[in-house]
Protein backbone atom coordinates (compact mmCIF):
# COMPACT_ATOMS: atom_id res chain seq x y z
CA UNK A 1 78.94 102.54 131.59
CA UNK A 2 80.09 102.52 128.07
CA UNK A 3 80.56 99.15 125.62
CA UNK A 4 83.79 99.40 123.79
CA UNK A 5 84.23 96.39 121.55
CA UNK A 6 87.56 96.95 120.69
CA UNK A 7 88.79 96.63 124.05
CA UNK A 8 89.69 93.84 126.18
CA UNK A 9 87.15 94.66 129.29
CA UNK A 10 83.81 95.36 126.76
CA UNK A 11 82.48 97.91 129.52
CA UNK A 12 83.90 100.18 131.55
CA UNK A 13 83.60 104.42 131.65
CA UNK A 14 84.76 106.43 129.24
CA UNK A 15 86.66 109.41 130.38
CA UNK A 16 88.09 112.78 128.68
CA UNK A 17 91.26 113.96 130.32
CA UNK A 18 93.39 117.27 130.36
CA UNK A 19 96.79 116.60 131.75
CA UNK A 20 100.19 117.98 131.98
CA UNK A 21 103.38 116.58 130.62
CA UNK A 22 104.14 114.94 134.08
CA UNK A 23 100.64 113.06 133.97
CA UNK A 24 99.23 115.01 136.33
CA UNK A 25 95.39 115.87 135.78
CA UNK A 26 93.98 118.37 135.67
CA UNK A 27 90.54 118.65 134.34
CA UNK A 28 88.15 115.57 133.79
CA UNK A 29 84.67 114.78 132.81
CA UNK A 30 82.87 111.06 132.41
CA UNK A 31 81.38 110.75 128.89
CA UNK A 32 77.63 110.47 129.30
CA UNK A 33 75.69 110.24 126.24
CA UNK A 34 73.51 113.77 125.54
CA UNK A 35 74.21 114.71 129.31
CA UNK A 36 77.69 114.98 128.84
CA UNK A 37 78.19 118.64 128.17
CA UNK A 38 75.24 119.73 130.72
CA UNK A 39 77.56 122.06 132.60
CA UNK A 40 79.58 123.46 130.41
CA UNK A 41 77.72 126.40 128.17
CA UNK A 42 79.07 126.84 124.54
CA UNK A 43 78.26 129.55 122.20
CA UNK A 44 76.12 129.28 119.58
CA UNK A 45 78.69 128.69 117.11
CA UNK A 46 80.48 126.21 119.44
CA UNK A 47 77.21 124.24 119.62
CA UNK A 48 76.19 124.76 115.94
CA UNK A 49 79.92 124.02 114.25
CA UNK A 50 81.65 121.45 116.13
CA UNK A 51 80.78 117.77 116.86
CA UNK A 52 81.67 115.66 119.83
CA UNK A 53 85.51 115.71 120.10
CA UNK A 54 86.00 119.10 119.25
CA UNK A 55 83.70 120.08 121.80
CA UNK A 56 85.62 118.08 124.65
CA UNK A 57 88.74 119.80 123.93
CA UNK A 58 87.04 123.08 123.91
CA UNK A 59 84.95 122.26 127.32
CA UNK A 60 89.13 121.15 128.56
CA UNK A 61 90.38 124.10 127.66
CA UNK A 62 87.97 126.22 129.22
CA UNK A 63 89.18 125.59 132.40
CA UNK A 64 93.36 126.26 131.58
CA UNK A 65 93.68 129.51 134.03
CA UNK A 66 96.28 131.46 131.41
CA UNK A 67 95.23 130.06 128.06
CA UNK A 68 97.15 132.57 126.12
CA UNK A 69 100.13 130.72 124.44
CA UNK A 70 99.48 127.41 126.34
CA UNK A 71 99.73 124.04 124.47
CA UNK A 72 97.58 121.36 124.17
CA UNK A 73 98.33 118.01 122.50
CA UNK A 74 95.67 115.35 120.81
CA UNK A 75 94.96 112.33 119.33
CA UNK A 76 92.84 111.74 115.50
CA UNK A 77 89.73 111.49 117.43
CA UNK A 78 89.58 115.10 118.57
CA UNK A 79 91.62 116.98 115.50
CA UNK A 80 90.24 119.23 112.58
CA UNK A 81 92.10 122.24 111.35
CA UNK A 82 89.07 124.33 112.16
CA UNK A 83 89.39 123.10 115.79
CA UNK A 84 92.94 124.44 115.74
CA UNK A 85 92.22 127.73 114.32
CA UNK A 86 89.44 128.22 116.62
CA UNK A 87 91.76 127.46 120.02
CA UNK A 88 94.28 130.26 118.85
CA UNK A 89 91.58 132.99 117.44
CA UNK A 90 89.58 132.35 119.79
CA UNK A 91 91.75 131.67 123.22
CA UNK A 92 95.15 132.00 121.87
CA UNK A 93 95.75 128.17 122.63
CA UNK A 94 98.23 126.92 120.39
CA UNK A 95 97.62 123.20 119.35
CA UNK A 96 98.98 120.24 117.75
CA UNK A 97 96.79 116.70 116.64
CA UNK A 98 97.13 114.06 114.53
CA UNK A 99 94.55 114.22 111.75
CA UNK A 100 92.33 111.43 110.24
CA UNK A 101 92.44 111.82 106.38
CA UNK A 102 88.63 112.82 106.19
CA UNK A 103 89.82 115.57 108.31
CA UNK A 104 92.48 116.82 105.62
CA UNK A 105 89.52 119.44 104.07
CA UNK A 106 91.05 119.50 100.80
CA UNK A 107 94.92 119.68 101.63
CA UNK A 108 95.87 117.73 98.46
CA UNK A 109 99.49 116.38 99.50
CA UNK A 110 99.86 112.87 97.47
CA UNK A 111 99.91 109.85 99.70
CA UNK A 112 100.92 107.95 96.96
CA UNK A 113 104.00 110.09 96.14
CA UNK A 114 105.06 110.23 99.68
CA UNK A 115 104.81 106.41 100.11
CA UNK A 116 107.35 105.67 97.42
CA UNK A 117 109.72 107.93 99.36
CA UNK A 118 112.79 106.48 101.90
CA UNK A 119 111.28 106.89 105.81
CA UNK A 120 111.18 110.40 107.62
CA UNK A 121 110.13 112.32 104.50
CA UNK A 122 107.39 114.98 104.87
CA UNK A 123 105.56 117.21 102.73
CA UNK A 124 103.67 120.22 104.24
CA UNK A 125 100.76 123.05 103.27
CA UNK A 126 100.35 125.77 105.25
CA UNK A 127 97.42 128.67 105.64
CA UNK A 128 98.92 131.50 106.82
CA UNK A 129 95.72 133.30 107.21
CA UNK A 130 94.23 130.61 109.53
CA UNK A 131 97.67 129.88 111.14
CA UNK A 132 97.30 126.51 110.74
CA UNK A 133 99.85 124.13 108.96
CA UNK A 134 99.29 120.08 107.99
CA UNK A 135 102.15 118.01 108.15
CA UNK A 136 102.49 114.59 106.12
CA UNK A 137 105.29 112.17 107.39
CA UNK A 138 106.13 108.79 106.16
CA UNK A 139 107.07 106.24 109.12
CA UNK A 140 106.29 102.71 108.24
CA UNK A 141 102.77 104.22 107.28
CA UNK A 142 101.85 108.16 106.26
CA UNK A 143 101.23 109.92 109.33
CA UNK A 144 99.40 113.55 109.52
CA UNK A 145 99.66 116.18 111.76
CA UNK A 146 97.85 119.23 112.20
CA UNK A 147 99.20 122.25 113.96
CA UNK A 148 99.66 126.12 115.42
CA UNK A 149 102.40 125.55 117.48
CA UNK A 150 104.80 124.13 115.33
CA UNK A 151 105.55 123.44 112.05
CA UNK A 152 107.99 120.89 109.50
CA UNK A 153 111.37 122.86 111.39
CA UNK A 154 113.11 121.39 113.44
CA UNK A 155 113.12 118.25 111.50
């Protein structure tokens, strides 16, 4: 059991899903503290580079049966650019996340520029050697996006 303060039921289990568009699942694991990856074997790198969300949407993906040119889609608590790169180098997963601002790794787009924009305009940077492109969007607050699998077109 896991305490969540944030939530309305304090404890309850904690658990990291892979499903499809139509909600149905198709890879889970409970979160268990340091046991939580015990079956799944990383490489070196895996284990040495990438913390604890990265690694759940690795340990996901492992099990997508043609993982060339799927898609997988997730939330600020899992993204990083390097997570992104490594799904397509690595497994040719293409991938697209929200990012957390101390996730941005230097991708100096001006929140305070953006901000005194009208709603639904974006800025982007994009590393064509990694593949990767960040997205900055003003809705009623800046939202960023990390991706491989799409980019600032279609609007």
């Amino acid at each position: 059991r896991q305490y969540m303060k944030n939530k309305p039921k304090k404890w309850g289990f904690k658990l990291f899903v892979r499903a499809g568009i139509d909600g149905m699942v198709y890879d889970f694991f409970p979160y268990s503290g340091e046991n939580t990856f015990q079956n799944v074997q990383f490489s070196d790198y895996e284990n040495s580079y990438f913390g604890l969300g990265s690694k759940v949407v690795i340990a996901l993906c492992k099990t997508i049966p043609n993982k060339p040119l799927s898609t997988v889609f997730f939330d600020n608590f899992f993204t990083t650019p390097e997570l992104i790169h490594y799904l397509r180098h690595e497994y040719g997963i293409l991938s697209l996340g929200t990012l957390r601002k101390q996730h941005l790794r230097g991708c100096d787009i001006d929140d305070k520029k953006l901000s005194k924009m009208p709603r639904g305009t974006f800025f982007s940077k994009c590393d064509k050697k990694n593949k990767v492109i960040i997205v900055k969007w003003l809705d009623n607050k800046i939202v960023s996006l990390a991706s491989s699998y799409a980019g600032e077109e279609p609007v």
